[in-house]
C-alpha atoms as a PDB file:
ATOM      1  CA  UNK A   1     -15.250  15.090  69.645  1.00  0.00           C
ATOM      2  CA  UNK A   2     -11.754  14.800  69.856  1.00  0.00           C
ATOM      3  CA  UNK A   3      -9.243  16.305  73.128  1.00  0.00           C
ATOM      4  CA  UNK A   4     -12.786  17.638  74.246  1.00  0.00           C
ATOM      5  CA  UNK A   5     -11.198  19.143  77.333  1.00  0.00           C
ATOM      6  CA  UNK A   6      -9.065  21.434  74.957  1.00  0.00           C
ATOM      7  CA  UNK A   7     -12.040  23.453  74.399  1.00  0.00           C
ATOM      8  CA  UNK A   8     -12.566  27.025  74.684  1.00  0.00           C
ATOM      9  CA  UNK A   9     -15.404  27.695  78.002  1.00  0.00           C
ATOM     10  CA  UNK A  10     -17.258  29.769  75.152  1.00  0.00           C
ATOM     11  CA  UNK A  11     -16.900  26.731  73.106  1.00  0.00           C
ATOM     12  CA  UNK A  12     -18.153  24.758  75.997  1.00  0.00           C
ATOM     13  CA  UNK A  13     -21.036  26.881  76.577  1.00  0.00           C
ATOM     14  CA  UNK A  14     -22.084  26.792  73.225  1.00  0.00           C
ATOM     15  CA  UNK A  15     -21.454  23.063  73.340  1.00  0.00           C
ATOM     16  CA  UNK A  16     -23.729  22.873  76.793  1.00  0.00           C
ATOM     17  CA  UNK A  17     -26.465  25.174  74.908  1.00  0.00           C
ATOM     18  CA  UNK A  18     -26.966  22.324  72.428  1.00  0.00           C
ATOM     19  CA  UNK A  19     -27.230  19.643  74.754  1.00  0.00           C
ATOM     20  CA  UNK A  20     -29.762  21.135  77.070  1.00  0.00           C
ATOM     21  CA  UNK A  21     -31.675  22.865  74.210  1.00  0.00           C
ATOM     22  CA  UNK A  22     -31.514  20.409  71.726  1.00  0.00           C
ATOM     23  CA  UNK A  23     -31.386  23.280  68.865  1.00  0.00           C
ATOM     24  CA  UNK A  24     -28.788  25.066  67.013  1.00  0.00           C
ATOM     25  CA  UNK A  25     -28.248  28.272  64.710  1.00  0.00           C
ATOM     26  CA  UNK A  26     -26.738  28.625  61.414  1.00  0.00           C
ATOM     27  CA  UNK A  27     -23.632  30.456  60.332  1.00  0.00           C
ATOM     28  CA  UNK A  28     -25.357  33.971  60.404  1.00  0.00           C
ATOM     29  CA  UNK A  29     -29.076  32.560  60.973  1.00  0.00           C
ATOM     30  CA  UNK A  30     -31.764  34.126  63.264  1.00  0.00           C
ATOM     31  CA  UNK A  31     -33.701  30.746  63.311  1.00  0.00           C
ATOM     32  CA  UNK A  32     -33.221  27.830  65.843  1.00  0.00           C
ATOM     33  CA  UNK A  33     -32.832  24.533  64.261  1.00  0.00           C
ATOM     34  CA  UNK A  34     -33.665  21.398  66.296  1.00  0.00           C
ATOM     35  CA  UNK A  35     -30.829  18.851  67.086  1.00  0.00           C
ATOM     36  CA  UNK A  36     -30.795  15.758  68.356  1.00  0.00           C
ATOM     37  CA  UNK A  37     -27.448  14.045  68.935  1.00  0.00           C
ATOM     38  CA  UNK A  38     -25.295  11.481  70.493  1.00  0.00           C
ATOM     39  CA  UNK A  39     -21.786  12.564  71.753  1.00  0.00           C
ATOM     40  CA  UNK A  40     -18.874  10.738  71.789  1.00  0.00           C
ATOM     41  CA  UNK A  41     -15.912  12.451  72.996  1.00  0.00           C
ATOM     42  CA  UNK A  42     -12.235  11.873  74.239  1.00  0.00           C
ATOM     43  CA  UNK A  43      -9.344  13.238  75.975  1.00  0.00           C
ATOM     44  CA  UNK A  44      -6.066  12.473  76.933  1.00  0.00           C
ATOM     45  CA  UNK A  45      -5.872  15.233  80.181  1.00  0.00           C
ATOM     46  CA  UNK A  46      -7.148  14.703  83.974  1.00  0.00           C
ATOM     47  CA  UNK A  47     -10.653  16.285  83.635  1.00  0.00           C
ATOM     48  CA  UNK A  48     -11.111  15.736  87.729  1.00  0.00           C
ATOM     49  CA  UNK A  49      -8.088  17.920  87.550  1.00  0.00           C
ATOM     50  CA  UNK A  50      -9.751  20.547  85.071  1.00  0.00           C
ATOM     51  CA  UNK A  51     -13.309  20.494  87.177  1.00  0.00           C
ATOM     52  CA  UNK A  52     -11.212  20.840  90.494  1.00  0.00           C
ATOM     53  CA  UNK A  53      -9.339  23.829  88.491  1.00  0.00           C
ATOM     54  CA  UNK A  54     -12.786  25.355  86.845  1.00  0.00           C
ATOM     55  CA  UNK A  55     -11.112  25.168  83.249  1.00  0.00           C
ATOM     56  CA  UNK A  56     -13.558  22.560  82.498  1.00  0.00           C
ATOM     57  CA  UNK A  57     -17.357  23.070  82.746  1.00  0.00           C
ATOM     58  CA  UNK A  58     -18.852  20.740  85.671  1.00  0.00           C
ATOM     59  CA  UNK A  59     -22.246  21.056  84.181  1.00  0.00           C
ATOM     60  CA  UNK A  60     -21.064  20.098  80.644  1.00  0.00           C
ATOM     61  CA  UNK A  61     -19.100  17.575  82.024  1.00  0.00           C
ATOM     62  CA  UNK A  62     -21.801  15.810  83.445  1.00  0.00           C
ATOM     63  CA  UNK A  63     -23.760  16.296  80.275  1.00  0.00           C
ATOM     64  CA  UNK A  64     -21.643  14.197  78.375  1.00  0.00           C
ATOM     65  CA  UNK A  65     -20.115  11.520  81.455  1.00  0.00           C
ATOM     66  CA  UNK A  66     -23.251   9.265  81.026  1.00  0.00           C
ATOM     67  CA  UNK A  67     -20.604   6.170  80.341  1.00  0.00           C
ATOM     68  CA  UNK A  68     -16.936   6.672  81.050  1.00  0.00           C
ATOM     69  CA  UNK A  69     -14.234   4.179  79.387  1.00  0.00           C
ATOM     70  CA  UNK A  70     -10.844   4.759  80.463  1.00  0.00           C
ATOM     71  CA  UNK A  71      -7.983   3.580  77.888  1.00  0.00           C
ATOM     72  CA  UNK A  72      -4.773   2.722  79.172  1.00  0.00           C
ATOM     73  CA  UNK A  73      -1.842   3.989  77.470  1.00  0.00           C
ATOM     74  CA  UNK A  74      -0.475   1.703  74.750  1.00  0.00           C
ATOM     75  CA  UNK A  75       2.972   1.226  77.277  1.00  0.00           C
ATOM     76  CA  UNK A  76       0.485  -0.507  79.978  1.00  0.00           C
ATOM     77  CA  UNK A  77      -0.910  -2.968  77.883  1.00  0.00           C
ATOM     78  CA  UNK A  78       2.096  -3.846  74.807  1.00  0.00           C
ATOM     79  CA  UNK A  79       0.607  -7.023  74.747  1.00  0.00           C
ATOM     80  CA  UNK A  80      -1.977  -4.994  71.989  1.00  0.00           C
ATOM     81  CA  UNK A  81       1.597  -3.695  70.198  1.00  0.00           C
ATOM     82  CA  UNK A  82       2.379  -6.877  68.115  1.00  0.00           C
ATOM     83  CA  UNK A  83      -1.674  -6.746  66.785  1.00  0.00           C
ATOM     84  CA  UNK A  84      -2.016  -2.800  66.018  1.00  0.00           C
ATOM     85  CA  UNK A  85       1.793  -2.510  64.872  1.00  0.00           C
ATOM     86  CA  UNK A  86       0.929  -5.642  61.938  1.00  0.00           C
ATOM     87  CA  UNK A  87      -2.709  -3.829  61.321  1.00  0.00           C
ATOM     88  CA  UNK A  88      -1.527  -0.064  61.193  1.00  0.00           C
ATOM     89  CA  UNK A  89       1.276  -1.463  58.666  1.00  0.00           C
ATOM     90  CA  UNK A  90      -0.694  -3.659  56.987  1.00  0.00           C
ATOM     91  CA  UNK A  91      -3.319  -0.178  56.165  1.00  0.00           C
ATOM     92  CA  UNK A  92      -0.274   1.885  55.099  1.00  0.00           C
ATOM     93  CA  UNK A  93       0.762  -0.748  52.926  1.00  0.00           C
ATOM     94  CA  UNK A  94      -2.383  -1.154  51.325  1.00  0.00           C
ATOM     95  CA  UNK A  95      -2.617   2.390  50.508  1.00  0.00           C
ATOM     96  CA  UNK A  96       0.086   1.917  48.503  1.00  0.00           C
ATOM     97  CA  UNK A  97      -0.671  -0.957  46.750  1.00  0.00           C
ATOM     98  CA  UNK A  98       1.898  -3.304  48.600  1.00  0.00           C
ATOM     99  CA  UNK A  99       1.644  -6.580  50.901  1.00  0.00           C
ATOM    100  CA  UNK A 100       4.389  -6.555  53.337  1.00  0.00           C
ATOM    101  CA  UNK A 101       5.396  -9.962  55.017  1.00  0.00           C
ATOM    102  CA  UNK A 102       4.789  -8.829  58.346  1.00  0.00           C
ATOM    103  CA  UNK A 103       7.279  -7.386  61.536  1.00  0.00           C
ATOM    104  CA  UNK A 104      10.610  -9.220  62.185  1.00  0.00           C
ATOM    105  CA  UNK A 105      10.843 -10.357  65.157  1.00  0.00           C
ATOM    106  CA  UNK A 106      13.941  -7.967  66.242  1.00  0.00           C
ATOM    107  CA  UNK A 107      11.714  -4.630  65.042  1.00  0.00           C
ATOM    108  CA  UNK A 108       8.795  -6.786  67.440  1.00  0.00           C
ATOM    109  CA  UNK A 109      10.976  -6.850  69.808  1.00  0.00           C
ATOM    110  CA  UNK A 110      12.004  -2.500  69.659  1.00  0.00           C
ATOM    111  CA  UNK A 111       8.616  -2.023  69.500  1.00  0.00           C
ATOM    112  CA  UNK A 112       7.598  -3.429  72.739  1.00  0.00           C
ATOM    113  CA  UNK A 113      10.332  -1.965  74.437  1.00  0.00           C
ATOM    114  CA  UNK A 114       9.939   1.632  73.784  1.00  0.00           C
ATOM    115  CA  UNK A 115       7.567   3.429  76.070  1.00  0.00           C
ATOM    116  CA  UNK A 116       5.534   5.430  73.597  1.00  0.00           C
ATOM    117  CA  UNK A 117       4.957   9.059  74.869  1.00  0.00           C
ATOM    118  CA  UNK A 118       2.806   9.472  71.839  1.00  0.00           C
ATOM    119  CA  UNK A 119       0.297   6.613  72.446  1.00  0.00           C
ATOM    120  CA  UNK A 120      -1.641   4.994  69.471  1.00  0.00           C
ATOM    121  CA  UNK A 121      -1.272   7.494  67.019  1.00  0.00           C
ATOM    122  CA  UNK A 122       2.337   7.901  67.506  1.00  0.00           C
ATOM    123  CA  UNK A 123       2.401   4.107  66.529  1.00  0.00           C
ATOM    124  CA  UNK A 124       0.428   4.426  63.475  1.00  0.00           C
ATOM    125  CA  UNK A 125       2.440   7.369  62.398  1.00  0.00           C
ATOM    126  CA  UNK A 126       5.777   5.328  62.728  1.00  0.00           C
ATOM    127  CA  UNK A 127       4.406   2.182  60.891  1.00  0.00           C
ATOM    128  CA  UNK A 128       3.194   4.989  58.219  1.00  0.00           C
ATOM    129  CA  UNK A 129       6.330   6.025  57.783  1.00  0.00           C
ATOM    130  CA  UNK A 130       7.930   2.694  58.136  1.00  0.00           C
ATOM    131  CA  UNK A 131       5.552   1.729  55.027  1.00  0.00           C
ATOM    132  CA  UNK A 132       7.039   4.275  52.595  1.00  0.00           C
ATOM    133  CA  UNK A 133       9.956   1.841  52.272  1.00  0.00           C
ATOM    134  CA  UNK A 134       8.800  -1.434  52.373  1.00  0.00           C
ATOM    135  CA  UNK A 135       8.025  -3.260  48.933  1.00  0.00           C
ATOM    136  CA  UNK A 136       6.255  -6.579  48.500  1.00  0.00           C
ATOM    137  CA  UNK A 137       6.976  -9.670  50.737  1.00  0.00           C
ATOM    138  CA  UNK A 138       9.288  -7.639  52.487  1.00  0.00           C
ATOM    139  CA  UNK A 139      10.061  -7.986  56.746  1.00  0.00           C
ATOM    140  CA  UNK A 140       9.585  -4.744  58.264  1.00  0.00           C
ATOM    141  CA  UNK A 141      13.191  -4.716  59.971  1.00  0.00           C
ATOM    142  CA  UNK A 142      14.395  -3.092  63.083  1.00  0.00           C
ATOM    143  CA  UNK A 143      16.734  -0.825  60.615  1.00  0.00           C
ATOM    144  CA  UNK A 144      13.623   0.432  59.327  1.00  0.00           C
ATOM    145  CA  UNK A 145      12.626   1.956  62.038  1.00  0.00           C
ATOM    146  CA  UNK A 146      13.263   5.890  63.819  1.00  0.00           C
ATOM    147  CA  UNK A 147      16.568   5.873  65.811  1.00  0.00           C
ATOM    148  CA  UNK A 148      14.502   6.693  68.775  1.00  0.00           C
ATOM    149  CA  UNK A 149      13.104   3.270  68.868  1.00  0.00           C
ATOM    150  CA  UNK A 150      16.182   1.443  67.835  1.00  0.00           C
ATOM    151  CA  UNK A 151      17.970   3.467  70.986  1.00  0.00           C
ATOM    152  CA  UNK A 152      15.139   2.241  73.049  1.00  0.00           C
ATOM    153  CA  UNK A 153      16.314  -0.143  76.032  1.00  0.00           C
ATOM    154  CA  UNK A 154      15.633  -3.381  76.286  1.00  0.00           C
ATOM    155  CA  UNK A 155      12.362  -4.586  77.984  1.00  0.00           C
ATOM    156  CA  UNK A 156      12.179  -5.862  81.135  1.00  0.00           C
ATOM    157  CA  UNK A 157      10.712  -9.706  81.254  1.00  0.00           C
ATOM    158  CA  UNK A 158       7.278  -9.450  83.334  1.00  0.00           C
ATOM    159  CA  UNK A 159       7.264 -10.983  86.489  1.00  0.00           C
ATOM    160  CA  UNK A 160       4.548 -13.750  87.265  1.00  0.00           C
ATOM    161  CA  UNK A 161       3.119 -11.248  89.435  1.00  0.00           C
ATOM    162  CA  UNK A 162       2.938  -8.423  87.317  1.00  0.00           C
ATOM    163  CA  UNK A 163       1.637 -10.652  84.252  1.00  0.00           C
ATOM    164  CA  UNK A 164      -1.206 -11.683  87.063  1.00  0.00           C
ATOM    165  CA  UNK A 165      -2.236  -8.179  87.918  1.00  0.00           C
ATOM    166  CA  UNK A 166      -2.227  -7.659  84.280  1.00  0.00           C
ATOM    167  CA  UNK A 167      -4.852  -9.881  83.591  1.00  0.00           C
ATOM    168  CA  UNK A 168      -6.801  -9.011  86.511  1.00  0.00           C
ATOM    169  CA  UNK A 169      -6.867  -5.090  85.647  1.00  0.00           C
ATOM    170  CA  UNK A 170      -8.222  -6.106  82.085  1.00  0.00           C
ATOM    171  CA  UNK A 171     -11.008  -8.406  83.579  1.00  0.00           C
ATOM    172  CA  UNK A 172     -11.799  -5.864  86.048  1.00  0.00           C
ATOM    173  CA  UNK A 173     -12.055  -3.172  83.388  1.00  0.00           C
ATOM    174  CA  UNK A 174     -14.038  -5.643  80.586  1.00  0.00           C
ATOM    175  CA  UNK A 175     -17.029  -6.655  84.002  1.00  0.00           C
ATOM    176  CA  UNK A 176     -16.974  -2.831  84.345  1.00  0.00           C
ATOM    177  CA  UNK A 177     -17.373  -1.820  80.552  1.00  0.00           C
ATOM    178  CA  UNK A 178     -20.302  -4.629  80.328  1.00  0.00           C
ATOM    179  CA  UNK A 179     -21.713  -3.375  83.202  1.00  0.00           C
ATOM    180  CA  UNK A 180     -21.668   0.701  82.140  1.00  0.00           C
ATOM    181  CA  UNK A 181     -19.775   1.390  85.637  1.00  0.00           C
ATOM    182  CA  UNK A 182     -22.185  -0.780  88.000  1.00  0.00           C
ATOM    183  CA  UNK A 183     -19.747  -1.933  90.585  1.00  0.00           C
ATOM    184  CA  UNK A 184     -22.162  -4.040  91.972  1.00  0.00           C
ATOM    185  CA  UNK A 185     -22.991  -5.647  88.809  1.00  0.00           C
ATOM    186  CA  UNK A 186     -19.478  -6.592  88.225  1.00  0.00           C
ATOM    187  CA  UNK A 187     -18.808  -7.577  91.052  1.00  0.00           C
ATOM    188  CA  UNK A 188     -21.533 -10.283  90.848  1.00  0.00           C
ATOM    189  CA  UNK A 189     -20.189 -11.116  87.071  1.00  0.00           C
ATOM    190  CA  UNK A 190     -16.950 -11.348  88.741  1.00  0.00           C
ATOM    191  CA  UNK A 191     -17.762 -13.983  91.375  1.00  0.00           C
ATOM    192  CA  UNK A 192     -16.416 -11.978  93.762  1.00  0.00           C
ATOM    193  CA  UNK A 193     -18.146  -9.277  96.710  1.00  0.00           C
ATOM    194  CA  UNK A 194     -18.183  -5.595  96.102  1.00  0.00           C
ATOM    195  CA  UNK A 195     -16.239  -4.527  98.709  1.00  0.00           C
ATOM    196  CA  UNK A 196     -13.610  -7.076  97.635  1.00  0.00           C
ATOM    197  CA  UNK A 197     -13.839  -5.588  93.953  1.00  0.00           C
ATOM    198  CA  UNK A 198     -13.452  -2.383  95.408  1.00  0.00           C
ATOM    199  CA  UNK A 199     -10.293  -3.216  97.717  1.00  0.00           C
ATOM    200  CA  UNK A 200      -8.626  -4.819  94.564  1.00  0.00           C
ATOM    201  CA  UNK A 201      -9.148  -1.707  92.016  1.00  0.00           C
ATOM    202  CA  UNK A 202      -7.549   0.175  94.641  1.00  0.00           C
ATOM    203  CA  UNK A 203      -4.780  -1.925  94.931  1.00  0.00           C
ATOM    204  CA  UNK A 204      -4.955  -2.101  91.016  1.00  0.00           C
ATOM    205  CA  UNK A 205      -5.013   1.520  90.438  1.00  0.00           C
ATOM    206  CA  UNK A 206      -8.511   1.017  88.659  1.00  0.00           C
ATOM    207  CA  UNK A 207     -10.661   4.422  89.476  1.00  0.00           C
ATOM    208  CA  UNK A 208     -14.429   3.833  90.775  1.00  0.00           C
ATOM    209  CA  UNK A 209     -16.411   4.889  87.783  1.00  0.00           C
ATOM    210  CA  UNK A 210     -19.120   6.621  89.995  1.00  0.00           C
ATOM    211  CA  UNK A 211     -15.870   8.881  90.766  1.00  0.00           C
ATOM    212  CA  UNK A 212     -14.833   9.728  86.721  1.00  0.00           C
END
């Protein structure tokens, strides 16, 4: 279920009924039907926000809030850019029966520098489009790319400290993925103590799972 939290609350309720039932009706059926499922779902809003507010339903929430993964947006980890740019192009190529040679370094380098207000998919959509032009062995250029990325500033280098943190957010979040949001556990798969796990995901900006 995708942008779960833009849900209707009747949609939620109905939603909720499922879960704690375990039954549904059809489209103009008097007759329960059992259901078993699994629920995957995502959003790209502050649900503590929406539970604080009471637009989002606590109970359903914790119906579904078994294991929490936060993503990072794509403009806090463009390290991933160069890999998802070359595989989004690479599908939108194939689709059209075409092999491109790859990204050029100087579109690489727009890439990484624009911030991306529309996350993932907005990078899919602009190597989609980017596609429509290339032919054969042919460099995905910076020219081939919207204005709004070639306007895009230049990057900042990352600072030794800032590449450090970097690394230490990911292995923080990776020990608490493995884990399903035991901070203990990580902790000990960290080598570290929990309350020094703890004082460094605060420092990092990494939320306490139990919290989500």
């Amino acid at each position: 279920l995708d942008e779960i939290a833009d849900m209707t609350p009747e949609t939620q309720a109905k939603l909720l009924r499922v879960l704690q039932e375990g039954e549904v009706y059809r489209l103009g059926g008097q007759r329960p039907h059992p259901a078993s499922v699994r629920v995957i779902s995502a959003t790209n809003r502050d649900l503590d926000a929406m539970l604080h507010e009471g637009t989002f339903r606590a109970d359903l929430f914790h119906r579904i809030a078994d294991w929490v993964v936060e993503l990072p947006p794509l403009r806090e980890r463009r390290a991933d850019i160069p890999t998802l740019a070359a595989h989004f192009l690479a599908a939108a190529c194939a689709e059209r029966g075409v092999r491109p040679a790859g990204v050029s370094r100087a579109a690489l380098e727009l890439l990484l520098a624009y911030p991306w207000p529309g996350n993932i998919r907005e990078l899919q959509r602009e190597m989609a489009r980017a596609a429509l032009f290339l032919e054969d062995s042919e460099l995905l250029e910076s020219s081939g790319l919207k204005p709004a990325i070639r306007a895009a500033p230049p990057a900042a280098p990352p600072t030794l400290r800032s590449a450090l943190e970097e690394t230490e957010r990911r292995a923080i979040r990776c020990a608490l993925d493995d884990c399903r949001g035991d901070v203990t556990a990580a902790a000990e798969r960290l080598g570290i103590g929990r309350s020094t796990l703890y004082r460094r995901m605060g420092e990092l900006g990494l939320r306490d799972p139990a919290l989500a």
